[in-house]
C-alpha atoms as a PDB file:
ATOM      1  CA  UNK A   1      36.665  -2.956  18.055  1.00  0.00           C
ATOM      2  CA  UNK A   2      33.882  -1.994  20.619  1.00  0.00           C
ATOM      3  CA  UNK A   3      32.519  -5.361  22.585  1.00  0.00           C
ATOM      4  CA  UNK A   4      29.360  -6.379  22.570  1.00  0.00           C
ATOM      5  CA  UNK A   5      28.794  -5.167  26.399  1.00  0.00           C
ATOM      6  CA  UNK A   6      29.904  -1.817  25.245  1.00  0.00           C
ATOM      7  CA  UNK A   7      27.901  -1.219  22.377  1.00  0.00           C
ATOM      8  CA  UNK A   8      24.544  -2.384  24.442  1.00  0.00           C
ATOM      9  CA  UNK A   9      25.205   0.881  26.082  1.00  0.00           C
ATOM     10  CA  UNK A  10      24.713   3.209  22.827  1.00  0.00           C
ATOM     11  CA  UNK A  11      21.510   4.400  22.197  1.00  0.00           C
ATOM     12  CA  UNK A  12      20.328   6.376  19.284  1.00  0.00           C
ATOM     13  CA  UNK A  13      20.094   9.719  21.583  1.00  0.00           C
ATOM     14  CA  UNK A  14      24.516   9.596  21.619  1.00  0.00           C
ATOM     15  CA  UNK A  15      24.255   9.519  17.993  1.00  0.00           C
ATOM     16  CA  UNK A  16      22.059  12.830  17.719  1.00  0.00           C
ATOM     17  CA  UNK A  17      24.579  14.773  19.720  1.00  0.00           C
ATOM     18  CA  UNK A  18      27.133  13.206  17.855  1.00  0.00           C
ATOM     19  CA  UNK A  19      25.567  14.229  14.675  1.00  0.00           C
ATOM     20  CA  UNK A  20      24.444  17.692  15.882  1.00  0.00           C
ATOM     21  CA  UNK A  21      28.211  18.382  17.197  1.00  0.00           C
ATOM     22  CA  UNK A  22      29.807  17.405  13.888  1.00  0.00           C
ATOM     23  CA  UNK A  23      27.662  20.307  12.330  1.00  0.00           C
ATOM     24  CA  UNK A  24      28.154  22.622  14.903  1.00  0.00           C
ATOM     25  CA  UNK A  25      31.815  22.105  16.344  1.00  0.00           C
ATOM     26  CA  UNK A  26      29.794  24.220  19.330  1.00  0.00           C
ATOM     27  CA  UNK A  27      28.547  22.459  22.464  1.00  0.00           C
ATOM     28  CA  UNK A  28      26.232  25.695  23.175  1.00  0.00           C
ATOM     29  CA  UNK A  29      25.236  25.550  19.720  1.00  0.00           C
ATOM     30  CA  UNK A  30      24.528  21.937  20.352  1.00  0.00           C
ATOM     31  CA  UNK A  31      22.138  22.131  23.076  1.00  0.00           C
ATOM     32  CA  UNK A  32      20.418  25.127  21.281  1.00  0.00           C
ATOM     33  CA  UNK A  33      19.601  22.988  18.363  1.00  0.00           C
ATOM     34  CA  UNK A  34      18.557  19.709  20.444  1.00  0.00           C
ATOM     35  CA  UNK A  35      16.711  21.837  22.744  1.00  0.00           C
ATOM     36  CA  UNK A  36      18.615  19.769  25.913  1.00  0.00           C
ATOM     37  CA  UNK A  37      20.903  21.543  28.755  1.00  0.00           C
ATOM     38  CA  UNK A  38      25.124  21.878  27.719  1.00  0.00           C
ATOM     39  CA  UNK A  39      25.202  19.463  30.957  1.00  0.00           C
ATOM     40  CA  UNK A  40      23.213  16.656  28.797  1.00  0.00           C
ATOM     41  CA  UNK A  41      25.298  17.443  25.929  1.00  0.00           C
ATOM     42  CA  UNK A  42      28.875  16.792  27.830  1.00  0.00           C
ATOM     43  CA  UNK A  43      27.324  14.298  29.453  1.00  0.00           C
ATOM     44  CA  UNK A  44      26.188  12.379  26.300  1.00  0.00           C
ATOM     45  CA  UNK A  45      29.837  13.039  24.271  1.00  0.00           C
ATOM     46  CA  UNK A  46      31.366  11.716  28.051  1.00  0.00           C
ATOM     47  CA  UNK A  47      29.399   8.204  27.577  1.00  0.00           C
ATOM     48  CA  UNK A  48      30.084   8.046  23.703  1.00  0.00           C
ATOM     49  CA  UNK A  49      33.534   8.248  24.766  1.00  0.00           C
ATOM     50  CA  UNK A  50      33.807   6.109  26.685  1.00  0.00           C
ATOM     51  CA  UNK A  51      32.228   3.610  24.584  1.00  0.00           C
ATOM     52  CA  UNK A  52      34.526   4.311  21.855  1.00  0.00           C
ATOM     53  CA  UNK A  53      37.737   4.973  23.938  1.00  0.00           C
ATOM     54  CA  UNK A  54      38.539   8.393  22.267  1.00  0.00           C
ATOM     55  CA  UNK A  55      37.984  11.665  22.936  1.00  0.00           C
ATOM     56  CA  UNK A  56      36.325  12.278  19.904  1.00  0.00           C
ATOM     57  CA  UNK A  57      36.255  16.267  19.896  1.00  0.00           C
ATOM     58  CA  UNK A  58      38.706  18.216  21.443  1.00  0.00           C
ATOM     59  CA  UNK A  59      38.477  22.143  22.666  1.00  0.00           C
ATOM     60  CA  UNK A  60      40.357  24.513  20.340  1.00  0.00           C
ATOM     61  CA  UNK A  61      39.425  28.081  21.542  1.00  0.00           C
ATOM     62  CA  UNK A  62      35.797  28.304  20.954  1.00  0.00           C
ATOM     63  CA  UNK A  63      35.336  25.195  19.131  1.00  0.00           C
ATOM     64  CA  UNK A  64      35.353  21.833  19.710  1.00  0.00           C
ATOM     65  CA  UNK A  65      37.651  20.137  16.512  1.00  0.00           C
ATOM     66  CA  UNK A  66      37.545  16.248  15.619  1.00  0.00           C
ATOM     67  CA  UNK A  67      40.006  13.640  16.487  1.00  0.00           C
ATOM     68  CA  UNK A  68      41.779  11.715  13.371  1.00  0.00           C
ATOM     69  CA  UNK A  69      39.449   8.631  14.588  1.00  0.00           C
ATOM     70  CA  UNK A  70      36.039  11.182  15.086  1.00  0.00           C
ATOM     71  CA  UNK A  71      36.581  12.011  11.330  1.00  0.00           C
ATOM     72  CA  UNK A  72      36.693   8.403   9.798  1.00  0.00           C
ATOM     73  CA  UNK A  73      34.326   7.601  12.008  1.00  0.00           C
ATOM     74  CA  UNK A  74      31.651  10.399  11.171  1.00  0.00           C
ATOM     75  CA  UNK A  75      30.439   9.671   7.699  1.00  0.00           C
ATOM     76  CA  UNK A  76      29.404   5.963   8.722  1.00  0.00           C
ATOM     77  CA  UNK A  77      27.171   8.060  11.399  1.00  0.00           C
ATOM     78  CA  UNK A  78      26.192  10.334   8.971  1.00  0.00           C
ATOM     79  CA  UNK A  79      24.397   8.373   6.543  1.00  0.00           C
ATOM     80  CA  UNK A  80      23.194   6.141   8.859  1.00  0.00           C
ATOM     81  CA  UNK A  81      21.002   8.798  10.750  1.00  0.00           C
ATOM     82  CA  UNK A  82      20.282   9.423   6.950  1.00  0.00           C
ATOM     83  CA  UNK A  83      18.906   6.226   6.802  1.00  0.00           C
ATOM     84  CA  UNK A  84      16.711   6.548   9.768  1.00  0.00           C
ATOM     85  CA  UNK A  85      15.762   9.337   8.659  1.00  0.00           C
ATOM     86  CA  UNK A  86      14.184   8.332   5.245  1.00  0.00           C
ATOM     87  CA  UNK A  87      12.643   4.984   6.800  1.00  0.00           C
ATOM     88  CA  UNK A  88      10.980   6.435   9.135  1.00  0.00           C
ATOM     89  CA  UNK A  89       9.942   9.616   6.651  1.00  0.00           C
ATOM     90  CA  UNK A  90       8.310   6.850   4.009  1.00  0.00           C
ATOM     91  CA  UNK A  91       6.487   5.130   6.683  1.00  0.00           C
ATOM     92  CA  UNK A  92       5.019   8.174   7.189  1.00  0.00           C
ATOM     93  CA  UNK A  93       4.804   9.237   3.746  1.00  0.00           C
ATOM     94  CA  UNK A  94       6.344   8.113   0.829  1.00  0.00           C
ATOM     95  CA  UNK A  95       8.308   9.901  -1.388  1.00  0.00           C
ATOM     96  CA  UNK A  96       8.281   7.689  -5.099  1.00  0.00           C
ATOM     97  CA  UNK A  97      10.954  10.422  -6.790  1.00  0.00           C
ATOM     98  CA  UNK A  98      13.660   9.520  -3.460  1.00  0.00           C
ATOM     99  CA  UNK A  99      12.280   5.896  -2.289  1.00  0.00           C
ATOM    100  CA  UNK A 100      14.258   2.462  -2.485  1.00  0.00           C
ATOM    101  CA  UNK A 101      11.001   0.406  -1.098  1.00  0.00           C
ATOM    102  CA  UNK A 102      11.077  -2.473  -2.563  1.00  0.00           C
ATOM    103  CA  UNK A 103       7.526  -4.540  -4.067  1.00  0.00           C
ATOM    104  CA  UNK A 104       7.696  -7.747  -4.825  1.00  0.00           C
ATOM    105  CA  UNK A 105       4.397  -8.473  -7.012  1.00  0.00           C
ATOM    106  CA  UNK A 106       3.167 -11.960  -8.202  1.00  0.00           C
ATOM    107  CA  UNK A 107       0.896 -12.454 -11.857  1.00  0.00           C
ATOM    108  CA  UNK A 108       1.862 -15.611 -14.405  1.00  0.00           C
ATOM    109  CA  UNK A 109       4.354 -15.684 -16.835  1.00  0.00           C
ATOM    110  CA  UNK A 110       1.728 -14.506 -19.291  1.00  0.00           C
ATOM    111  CA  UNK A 111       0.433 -11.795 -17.559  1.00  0.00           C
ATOM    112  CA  UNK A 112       4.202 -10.067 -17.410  1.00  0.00           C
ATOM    113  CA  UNK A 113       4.508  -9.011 -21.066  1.00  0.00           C
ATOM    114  CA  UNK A 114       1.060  -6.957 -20.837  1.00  0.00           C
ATOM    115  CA  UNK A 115       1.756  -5.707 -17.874  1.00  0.00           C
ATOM    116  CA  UNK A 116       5.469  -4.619 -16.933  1.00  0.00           C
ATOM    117  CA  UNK A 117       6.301  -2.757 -20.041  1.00  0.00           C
ATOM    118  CA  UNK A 118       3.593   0.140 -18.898  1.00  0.00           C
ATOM    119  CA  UNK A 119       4.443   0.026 -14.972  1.00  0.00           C
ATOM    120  CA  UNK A 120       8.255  -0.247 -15.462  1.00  0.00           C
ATOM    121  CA  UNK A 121       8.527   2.936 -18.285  1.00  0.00           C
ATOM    122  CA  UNK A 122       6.117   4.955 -15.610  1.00  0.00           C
ATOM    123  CA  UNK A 123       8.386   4.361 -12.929  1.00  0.00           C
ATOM    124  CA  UNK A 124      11.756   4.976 -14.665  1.00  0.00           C
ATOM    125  CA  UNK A 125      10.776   8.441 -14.649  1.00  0.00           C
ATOM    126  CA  UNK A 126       8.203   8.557 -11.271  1.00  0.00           C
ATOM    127  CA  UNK A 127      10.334   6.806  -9.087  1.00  0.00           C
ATOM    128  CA  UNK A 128      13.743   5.858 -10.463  1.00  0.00           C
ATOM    129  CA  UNK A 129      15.270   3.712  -7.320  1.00  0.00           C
ATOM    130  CA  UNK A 130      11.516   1.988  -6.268  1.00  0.00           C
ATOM    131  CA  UNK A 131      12.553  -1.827  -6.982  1.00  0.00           C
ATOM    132  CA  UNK A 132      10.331  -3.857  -8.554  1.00  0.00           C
ATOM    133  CA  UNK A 133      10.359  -7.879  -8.871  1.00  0.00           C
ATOM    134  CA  UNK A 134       7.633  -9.955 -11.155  1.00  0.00           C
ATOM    135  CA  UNK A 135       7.449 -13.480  -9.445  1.00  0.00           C
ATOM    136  CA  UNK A 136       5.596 -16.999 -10.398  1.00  0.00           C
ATOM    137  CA  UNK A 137       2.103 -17.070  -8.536  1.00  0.00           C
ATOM    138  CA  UNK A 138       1.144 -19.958  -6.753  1.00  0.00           C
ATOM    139  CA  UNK A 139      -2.801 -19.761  -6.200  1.00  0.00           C
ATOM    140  CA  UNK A 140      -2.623 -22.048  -3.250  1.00  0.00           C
ATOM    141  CA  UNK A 141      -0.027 -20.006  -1.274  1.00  0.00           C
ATOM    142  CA  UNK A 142      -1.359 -16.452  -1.867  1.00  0.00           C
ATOM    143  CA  UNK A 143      -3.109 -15.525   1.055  1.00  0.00           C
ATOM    144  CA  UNK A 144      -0.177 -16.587   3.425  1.00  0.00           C
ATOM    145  CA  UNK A 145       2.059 -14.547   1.041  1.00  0.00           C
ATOM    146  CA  UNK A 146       0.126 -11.302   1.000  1.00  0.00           C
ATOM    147  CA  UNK A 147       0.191 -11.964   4.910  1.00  0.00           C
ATOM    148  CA  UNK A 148       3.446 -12.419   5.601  1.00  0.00           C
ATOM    149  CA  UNK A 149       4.394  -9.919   3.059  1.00  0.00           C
ATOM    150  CA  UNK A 150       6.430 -12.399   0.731  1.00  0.00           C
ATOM    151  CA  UNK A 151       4.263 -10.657  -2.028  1.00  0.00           C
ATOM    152  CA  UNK A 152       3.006  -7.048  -1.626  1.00  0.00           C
ATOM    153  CA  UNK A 153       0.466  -7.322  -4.730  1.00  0.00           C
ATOM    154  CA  UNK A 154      -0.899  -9.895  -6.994  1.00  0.00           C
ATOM    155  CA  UNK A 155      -1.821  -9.619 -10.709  1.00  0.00           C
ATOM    156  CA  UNK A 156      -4.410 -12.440 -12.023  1.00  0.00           C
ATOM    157  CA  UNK A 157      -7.699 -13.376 -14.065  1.00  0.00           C
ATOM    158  CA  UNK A 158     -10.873 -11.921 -12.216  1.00  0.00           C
ATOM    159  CA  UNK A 159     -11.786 -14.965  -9.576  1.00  0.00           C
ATOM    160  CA  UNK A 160     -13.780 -14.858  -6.047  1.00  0.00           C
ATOM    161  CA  UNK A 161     -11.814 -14.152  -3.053  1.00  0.00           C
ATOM    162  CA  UNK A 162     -12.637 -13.224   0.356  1.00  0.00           C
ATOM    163  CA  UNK A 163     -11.479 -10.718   3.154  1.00  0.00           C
ATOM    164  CA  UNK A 164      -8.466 -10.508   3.704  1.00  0.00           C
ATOM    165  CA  UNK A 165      -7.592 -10.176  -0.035  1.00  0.00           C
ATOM    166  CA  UNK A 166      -8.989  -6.565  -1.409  1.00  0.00           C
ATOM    167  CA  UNK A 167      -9.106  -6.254  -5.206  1.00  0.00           C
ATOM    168  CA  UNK A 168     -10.115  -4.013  -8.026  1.00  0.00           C
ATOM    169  CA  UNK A 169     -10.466  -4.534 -11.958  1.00  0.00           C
ATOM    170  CA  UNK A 170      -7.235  -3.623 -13.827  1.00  0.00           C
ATOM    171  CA  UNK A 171      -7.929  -4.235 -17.267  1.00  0.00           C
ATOM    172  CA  UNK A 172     -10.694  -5.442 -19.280  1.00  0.00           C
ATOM    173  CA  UNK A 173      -9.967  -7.164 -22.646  1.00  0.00           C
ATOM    174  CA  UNK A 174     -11.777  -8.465 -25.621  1.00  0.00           C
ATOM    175  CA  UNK A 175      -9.978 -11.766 -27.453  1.00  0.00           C
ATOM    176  CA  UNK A 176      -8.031 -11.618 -30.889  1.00  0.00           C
ATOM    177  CA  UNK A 177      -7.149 -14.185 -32.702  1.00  0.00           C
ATOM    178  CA  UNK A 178      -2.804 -13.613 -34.550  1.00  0.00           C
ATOM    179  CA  UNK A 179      -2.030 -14.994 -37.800  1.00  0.00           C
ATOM    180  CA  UNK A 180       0.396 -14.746 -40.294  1.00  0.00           C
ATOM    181  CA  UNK A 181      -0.189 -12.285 -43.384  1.00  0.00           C
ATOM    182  CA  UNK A 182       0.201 -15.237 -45.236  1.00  0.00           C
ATOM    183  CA  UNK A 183      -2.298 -17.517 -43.718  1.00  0.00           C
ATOM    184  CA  UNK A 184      -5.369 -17.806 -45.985  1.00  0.00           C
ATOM    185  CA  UNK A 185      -7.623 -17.395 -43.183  1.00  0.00           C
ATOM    186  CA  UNK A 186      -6.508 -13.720 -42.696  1.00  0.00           C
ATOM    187  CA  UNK A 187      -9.594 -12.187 -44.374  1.00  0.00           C
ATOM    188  CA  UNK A 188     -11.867 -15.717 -44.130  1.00  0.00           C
ATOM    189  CA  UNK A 189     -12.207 -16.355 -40.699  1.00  0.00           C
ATOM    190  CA  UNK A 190     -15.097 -17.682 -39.453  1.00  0.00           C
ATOM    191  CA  UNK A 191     -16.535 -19.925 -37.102  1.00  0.00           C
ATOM    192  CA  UNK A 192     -15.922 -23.258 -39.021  1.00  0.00           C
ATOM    193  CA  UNK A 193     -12.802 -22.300 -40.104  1.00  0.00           C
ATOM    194  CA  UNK A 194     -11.365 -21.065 -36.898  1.00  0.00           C
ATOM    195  CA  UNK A 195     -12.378 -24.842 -35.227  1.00  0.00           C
ATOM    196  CA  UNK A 196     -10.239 -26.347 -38.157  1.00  0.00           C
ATOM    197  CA  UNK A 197      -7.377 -24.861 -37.806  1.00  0.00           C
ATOM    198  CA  UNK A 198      -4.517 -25.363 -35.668  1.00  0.00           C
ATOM    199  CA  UNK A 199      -3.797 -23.676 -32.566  1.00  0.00           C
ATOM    200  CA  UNK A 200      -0.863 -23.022 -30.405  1.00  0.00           C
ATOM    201  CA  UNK A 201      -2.038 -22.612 -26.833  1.00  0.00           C
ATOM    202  CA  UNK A 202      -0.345 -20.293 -24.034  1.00  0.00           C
ATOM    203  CA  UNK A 203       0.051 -21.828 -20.114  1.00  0.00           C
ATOM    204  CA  UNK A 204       2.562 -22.307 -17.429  1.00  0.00           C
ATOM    205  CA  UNK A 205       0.347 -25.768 -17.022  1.00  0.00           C
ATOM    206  CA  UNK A 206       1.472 -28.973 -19.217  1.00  0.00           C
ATOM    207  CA  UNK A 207      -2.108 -29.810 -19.987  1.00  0.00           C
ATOM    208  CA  UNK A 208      -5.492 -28.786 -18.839  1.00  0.00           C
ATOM    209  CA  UNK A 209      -7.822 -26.021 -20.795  1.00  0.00           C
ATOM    210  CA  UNK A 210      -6.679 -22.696 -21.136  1.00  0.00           C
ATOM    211  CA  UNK A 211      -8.190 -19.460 -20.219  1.00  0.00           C
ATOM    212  CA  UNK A 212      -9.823 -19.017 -24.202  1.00  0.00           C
ATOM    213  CA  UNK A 213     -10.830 -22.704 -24.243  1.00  0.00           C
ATOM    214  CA  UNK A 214     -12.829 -22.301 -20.774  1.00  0.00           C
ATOM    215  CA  UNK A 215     -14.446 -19.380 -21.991  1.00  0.00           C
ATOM    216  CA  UNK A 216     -15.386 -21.784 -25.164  1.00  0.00           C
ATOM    217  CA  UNK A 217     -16.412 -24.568 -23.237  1.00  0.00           C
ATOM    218  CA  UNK A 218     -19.117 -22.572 -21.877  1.00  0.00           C
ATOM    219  CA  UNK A 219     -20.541 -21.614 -24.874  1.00  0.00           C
ATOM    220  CA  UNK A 220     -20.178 -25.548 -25.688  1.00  0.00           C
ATOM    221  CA  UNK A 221     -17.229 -25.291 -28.169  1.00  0.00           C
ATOM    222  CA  UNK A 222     -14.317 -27.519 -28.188  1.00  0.00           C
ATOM    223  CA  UNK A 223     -11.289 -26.482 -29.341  1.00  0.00           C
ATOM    224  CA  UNK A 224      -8.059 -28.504 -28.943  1.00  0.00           C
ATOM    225  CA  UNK A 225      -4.869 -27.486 -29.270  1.00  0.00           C
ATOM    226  CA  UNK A 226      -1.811 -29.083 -30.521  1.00  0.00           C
ATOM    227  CA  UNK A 227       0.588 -27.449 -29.831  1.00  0.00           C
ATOM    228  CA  UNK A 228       1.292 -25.731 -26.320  1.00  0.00           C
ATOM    229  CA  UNK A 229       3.984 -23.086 -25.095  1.00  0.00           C
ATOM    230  CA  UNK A 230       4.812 -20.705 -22.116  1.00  0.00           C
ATOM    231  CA  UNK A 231       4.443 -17.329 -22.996  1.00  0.00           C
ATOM    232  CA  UNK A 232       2.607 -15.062 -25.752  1.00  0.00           C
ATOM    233  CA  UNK A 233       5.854 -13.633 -27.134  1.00  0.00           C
ATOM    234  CA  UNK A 234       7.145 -17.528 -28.083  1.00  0.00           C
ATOM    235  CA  UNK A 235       3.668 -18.187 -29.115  1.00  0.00           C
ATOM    236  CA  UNK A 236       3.939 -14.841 -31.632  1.00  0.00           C
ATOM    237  CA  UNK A 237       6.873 -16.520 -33.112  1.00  0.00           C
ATOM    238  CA  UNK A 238       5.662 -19.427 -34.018  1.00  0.00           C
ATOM    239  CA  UNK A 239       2.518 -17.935 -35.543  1.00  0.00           C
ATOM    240  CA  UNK A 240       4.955 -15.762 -37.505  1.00  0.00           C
ATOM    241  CA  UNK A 241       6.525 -19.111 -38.982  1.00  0.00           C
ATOM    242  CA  UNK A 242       3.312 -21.320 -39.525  1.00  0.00           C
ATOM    243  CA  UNK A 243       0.177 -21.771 -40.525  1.00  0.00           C
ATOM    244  CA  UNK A 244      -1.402 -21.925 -36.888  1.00  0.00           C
ATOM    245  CA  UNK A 245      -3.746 -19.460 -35.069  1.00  0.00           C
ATOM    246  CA  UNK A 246      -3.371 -17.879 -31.853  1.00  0.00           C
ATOM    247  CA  UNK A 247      -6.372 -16.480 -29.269  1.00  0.00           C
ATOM    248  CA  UNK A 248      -4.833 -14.291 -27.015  1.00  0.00           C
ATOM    249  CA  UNK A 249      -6.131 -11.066 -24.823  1.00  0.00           C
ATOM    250  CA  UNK A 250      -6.067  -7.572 -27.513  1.00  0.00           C
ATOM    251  CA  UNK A 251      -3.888  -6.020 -25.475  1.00  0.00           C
ATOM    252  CA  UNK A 252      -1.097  -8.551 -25.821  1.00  0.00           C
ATOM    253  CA  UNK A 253      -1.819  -9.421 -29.443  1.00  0.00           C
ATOM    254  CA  UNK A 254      -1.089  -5.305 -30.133  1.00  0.00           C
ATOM    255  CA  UNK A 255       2.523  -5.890 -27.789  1.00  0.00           C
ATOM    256  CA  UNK A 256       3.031  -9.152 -29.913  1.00  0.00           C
ATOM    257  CA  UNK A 257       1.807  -8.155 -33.459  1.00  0.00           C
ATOM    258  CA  UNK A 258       4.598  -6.926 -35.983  1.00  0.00           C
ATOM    259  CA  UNK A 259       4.839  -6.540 -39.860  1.00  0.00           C
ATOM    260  CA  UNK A 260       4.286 -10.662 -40.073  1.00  0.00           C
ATOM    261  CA  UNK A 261       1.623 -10.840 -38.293  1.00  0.00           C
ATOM    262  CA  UNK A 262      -1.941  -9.847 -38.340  1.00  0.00           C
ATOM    263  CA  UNK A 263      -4.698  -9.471 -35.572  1.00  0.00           C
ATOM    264  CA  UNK A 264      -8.105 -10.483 -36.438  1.00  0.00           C
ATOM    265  CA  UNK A 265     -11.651 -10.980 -34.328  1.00  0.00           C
ATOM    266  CA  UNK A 266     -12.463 -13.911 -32.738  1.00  0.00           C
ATOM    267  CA  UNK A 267     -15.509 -15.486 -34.400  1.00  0.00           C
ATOM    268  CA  UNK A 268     -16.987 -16.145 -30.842  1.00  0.00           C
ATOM    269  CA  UNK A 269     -18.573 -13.504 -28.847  1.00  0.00           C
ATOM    270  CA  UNK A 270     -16.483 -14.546 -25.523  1.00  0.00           C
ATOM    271  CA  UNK A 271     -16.958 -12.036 -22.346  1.00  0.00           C
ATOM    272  CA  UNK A 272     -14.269 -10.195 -21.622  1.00  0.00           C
ATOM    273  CA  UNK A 273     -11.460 -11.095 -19.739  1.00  0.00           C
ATOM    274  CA  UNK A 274     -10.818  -9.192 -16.560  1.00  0.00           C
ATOM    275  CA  UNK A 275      -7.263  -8.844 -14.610  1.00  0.00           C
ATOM    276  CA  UNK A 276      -7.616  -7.618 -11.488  1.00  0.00           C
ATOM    277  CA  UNK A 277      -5.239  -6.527  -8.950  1.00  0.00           C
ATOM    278  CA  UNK A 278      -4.974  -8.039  -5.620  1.00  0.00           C
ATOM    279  CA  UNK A 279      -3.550  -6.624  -2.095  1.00  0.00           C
ATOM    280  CA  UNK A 280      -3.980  -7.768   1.746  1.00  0.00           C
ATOM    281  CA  UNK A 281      -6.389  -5.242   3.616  1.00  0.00           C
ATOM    282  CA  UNK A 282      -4.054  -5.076   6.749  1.00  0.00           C
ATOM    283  CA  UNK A 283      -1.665  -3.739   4.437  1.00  0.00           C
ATOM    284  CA  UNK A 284      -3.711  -0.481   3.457  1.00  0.00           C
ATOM    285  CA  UNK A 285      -2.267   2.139   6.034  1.00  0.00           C
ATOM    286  CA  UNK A 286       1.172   1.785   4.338  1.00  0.00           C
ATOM    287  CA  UNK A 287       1.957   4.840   2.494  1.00  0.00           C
ATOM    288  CA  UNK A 288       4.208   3.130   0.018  1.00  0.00           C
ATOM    289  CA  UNK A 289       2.599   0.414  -1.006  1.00  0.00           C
ATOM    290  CA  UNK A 290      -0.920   2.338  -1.318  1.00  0.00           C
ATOM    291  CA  UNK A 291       0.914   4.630  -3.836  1.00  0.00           C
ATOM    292  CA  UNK A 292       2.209   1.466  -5.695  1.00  0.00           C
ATOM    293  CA  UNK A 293      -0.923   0.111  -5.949  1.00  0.00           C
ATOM    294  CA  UNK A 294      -2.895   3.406  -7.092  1.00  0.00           C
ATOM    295  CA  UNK A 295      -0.427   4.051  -9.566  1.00  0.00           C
ATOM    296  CA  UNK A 296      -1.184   0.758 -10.790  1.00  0.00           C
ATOM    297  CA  UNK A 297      -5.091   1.420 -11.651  1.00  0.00           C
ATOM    298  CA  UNK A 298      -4.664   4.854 -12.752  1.00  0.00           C
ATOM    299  CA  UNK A 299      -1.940   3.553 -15.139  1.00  0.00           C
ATOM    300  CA  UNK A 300      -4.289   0.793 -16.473  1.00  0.00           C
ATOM    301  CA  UNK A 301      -7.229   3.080 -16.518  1.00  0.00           C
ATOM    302  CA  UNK A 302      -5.639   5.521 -18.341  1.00  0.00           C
ATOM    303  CA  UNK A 303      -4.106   2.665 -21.160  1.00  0.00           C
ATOM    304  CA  UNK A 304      -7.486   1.255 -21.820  1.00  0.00           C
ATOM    305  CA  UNK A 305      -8.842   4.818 -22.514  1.00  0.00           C
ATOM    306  CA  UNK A 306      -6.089   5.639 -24.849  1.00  0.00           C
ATOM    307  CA  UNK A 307      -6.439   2.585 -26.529  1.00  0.00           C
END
């Protein structure tokens, strides 16, 4: 076990000659590769050993062969210069097909089923080891979380924000209202009718309007809901197994809709609802994330004109 005082004394420049005599087994060799003196390469091996407290390499004609302790020691090395290597290669430009960056991005709970099943299936084949976590947002907290980088990128409803915080339009959807094939409304739906029936409601809040009932509100329509629920695929469900309506975004009524269900237009000439993405500015030189966040819009971009 090397002490603490000892290893202070290794620097990454031991590890290089280490490396580069490993490959070489030649300490002329060496010094040709590093472009250093065969002085600065004995004289590096001389301080590793001493570090380590074993010779390491030892002369066999023209070669210099590893010790027993060298060889279980060298693959630890190995892949940690690897390591190195490939940080300090993606800082400078990212590789998606060989990266494990990780991006940690932040939308609601009923953002995530219009939203992950397009990025994740890209990146399975783009960039199989990028990791990829869908967290809760909190509103309150997000520019101190794009700051400190507890969040790389942030998925929610177009809103007003300021410098830091960039942001560009992801998606732009029209409302649909899901029913079941069986609900007499499915080919009768109309203004009156749509205010009558009953609704199920998707939010992550236990009571306050949601998005479609803001949008109402504006054009001076109420439109309670009785029932409430967190997320658009539960929501599906229960439309499938009752008589009530649900207004939801078109793109998540077609990932919802099955055999059971039907998607009709809302009798209400709502604007559209916009998602946008959202990233910190002083993030922007970062190779990685740029690429994560441009695959992003182009993905999006390209959905809404296949659609």
């Amino acid at each position: 076990m090397i002490e603490q005082r000892q290893f202070e004394k290794l620097d990454l420049n031991l590890l290089k000659v280490f490396e580069s005599l490993w490959q070489h087994k030649n300490m002329t060799r060496v010094a040709e590769s590093l472009h250093i003196t065969p002085s600065a390469v004995s004289h590096a091996m001389r301080r590793f050993r001493d570090i380590l407290g074993d010779p390491l390499f030892v002369k066999e004609k023209q070669s210099m062969l590893p010790t027993a302790a060298c060889e279980r020691l060298a693959p630890a090395i190995l892949q940690a210069l690897g390591d190195i290597r490939r940080a300090l290669g993606e800082f400078a430009e990212f590789n998606p097909a060989h990266s494990h960056q990780r991006f940690v991005i932040a939308m609601q709970e009923s953002l995530e089923l219009g939203v992950l099943p397009i990025l994740l299936s890209k990146l399975e084949t783009q960039a199989p080891n990028v990791e990829v976590v869908s967290t809760r947002l909190h509103r309150d907290t997000m520019l101190a979380d794009l700051s400190n980088r507890n969040l790389h990128l942030v998925i929610d409803i177009g809103r007003a924000v300021a410098a830091p915080i960039a942001h560009s339009l992801l998606r732009r959807d029209t409302y649909r209202v899901l029913m079941n094939k069986q609900n007499p409304l499915v080919n009768n739906l109309d203004k009156r009718k749509y205010l009558a029936a009953r609704h199920i409601t998707v939010s992550n809040r236990a009571k306050g309007a949601s998005v479609e009932e803001i949008a109402l509100q504006q054009l001076g329509v109420s439109r309670p809901s009785l029932w409430r629920c967190q997320n658009y695929r539960a929501a599906a469900d229960v439309v499938a197994n009752t008589q009530a309506l649900l207004t939801l975004p078109g793109s998540l009524a077609d990932s919802v809709a099955d055999e059971s269900l039907v998607s009709a237009k809302l009798p209400y000439g709502l604007p559209a609802l916009e998602t946008h993405l959202y990233w910190h500015r002083q993030h922007e030189g970062e190779p990685g994330l740029m690429w994560f966040k441009n695959l992003m819009l182009h993905l999006f971009d390209e959905y809404s004109h296949n659609k």
